[in-house]
Protein backbone atom coordinates (compact mmCIF):
# COMPACT_ATOMS: atom_id res chain seq x y z
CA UNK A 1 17.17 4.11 15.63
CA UNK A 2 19.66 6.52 14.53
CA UNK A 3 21.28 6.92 11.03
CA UNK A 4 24.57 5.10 11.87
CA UNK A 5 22.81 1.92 12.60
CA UNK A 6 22.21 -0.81 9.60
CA UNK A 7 19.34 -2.86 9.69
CA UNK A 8 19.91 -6.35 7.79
CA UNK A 9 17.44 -8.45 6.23
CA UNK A 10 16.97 -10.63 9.06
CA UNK A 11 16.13 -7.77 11.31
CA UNK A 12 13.56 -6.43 8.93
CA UNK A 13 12.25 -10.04 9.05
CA UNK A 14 11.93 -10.00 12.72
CA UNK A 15 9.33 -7.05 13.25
CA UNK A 16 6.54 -7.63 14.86
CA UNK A 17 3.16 -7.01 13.09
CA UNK A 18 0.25 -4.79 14.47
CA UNK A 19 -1.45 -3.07 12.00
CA UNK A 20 -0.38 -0.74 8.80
CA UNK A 21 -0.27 2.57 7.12
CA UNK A 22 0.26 4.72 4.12
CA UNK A 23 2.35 7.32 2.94
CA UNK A 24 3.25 10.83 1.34
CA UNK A 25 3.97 14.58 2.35
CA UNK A 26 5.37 17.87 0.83
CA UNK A 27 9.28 17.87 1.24
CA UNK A 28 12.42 19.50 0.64
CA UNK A 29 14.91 17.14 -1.34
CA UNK A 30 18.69 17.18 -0.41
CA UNK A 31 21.38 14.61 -1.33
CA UNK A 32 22.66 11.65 1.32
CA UNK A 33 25.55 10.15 -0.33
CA UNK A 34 27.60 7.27 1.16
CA UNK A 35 30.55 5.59 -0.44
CA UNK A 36 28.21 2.91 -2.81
CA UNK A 37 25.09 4.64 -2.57
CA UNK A 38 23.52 8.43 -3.57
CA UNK A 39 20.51 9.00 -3.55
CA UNK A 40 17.55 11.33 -2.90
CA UNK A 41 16.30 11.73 0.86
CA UNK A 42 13.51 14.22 1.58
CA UNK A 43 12.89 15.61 5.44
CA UNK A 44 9.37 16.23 6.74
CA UNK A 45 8.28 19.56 7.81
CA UNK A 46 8.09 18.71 12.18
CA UNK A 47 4.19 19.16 11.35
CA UNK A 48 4.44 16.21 9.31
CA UNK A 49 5.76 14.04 12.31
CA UNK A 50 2.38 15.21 13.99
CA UNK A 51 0.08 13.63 11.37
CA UNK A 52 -0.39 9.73 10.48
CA UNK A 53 1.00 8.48 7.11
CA UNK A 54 -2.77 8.02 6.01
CA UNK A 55 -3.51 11.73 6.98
CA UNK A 56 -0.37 12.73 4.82
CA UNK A 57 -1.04 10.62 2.22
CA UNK A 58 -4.50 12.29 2.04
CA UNK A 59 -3.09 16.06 2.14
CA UNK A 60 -0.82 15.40 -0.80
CA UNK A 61 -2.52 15.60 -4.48
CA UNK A 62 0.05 12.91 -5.95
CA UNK A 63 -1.50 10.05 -3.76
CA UNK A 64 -5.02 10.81 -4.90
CA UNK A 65 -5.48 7.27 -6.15
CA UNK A 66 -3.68 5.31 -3.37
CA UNK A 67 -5.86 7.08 -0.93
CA UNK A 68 -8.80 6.17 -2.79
CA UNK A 69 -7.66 2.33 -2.41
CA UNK A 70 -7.17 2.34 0.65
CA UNK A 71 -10.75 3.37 1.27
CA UNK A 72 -11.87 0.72 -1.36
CA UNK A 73 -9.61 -1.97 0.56
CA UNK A 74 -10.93 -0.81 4.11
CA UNK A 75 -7.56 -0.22 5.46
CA UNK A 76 -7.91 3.37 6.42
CA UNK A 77 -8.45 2.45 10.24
CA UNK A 78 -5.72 -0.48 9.95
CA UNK A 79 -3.15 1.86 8.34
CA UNK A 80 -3.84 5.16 11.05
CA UNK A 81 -2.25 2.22 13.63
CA UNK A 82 1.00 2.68 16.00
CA UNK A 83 2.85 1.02 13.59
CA UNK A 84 5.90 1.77 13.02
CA UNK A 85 5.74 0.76 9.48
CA UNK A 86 7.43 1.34 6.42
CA UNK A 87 5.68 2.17 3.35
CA UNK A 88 6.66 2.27 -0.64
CA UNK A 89 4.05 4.43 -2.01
CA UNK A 90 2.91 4.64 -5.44
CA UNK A 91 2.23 7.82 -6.66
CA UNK A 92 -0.85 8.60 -9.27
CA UNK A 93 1.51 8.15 -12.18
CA UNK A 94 2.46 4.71 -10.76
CA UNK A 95 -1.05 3.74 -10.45
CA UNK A 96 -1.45 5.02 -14.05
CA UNK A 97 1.23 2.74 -15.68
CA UNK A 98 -1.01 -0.59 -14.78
CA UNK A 99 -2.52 -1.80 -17.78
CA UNK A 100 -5.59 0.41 -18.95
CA UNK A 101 -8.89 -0.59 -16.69
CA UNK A 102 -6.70 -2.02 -13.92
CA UNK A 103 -7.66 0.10 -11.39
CA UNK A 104 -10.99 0.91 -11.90
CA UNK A 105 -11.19 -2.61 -11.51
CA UNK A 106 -9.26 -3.25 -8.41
CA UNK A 107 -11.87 -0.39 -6.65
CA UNK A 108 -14.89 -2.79 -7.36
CA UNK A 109 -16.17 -4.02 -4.10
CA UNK A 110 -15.99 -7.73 -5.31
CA UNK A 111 -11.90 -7.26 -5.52
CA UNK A 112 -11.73 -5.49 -1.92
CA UNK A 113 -9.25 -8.87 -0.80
CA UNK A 114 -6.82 -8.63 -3.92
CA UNK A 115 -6.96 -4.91 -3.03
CA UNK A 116 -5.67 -4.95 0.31
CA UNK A 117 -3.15 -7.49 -0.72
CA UNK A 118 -1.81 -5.23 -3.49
CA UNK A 119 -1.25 -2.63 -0.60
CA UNK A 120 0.13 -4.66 2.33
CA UNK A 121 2.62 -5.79 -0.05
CA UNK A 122 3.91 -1.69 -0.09
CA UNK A 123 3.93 -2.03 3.41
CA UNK A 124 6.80 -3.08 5.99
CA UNK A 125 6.82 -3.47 9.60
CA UNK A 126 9.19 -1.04 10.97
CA UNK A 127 10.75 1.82 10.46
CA UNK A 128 13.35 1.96 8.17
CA UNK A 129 14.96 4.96 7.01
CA UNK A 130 17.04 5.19 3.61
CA UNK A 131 20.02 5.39 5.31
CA UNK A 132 19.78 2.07 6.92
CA UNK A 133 18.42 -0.03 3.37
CA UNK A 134 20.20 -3.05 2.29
CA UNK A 135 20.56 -5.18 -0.80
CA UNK A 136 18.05 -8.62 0.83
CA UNK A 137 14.75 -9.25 1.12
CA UNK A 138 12.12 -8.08 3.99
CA UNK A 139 8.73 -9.36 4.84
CA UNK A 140 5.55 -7.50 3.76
CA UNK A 141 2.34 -7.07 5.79
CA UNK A 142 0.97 -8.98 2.64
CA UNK A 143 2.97 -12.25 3.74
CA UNK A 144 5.53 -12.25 0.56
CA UNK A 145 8.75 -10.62 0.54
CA UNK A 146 9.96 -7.78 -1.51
CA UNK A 147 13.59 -8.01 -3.27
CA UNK A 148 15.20 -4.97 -2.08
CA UNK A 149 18.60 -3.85 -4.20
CA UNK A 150 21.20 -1.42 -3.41
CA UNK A 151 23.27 -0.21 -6.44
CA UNK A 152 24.94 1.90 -8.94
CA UNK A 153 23.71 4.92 -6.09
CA UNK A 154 19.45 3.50 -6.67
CA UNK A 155 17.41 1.50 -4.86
CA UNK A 156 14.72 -0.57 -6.08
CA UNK A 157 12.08 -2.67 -4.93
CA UNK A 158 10.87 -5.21 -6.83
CA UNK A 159 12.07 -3.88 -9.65
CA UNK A 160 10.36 0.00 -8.92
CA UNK A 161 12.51 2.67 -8.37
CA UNK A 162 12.46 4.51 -5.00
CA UNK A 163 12.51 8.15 -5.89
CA UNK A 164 11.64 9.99 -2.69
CA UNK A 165 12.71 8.70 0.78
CA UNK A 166 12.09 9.48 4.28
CA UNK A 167 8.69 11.53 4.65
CA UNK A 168 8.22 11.01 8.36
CA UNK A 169 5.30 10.69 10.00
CA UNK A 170 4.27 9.87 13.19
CA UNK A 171 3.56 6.28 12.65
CA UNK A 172 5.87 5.13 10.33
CA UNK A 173 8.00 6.55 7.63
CA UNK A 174 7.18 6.29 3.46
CA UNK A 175 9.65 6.01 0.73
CA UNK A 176 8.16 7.10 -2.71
CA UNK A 177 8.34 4.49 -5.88
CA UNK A 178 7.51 4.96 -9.81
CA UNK A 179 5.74 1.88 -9.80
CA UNK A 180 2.97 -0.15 -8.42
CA UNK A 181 4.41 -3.35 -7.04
CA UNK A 182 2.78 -6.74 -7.00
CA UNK A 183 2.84 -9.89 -5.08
């Protein structure tokens, strides 16, 4: 897919659904702007395209706890799949804005199902770069949709704040949020 191309809501919708996987990686940040939208992108080193977006998630020290639930979930093998998928990842301080006890919860074995529903809801089938992000809605591995919003040069989803896009890897492609989302 190459930047000029938009994908719409329906086509996000349409993706076919294999497996998952997770996000993160050490970037360098430059500016995209468009006429409506500006906004943050951040390129991959090519090493990063080598790895999985589990094995960058687990090389980066902000994704500490989202690697940790996905090992609690028993994703790990799911989300090192083909893919391609598209993943809003929560960084530690994301994690850490859930009411106090939330997490530690969430890790018990007896919540391992509302686990990996909390994290197939940060994950999309397909690759979708920032560039080609529309205002709509797009299906989650979870089963729900996400409301996705394009505006005033931000983009949200479900009401967290994208604030790192395009870390590339070679399954898929993450987009960094402030906030833990929830079905």
């Amino acid at each position: 897919m190459n930047k000029s191309t938009k994908l719409t809501c329906a086509a996000l919708l349409t993706c076919s659904l294999t497996t998952a996987t997770t996000f993160a990686g050490q970037c360098g940040n430059k500016t995209a702007q468009s006429k409506t939208t500006v906004m943050t992108v951040s390129t991959a080193a090519t090493a990063t395209h080598e790895k999985t977006l589990v094995a960058i998630a687990a090389g980066n020290k902000n994704f500490t706890t989202l690697v940790a639930a996905v090992k609690a979930a028993g994703l790990v093998e799911a989300l090192n799949g083909d893919g391609p998928f598209t993943i809003f990842a929560p960084t530690n301080e994301a994690f850490a804005k859930l009411p106090a006890g939330t997490v530690e919860s969430l890790l018990k074995p007896e919540n391992k199902d509302k686990l990996a529903a909390i994290l197939k809801y940060h994950v999309v089938p397909g690759k979708v770069m920032a560039a080609d992000v529309t205002t709509g809605e797009a299906l989650t591995l979870q089963g729900s949709t996400l409301e996705i919003k394009v505006a005033k040069g931000a983009v949200t989803i479900d009401k967290a704040q994208v604030v790192t896009t395009d870390i590339v890897g070679s399954n898929g492609v993450i987009h960094v949020i402030d906030s833990v989302i929830l079905p």
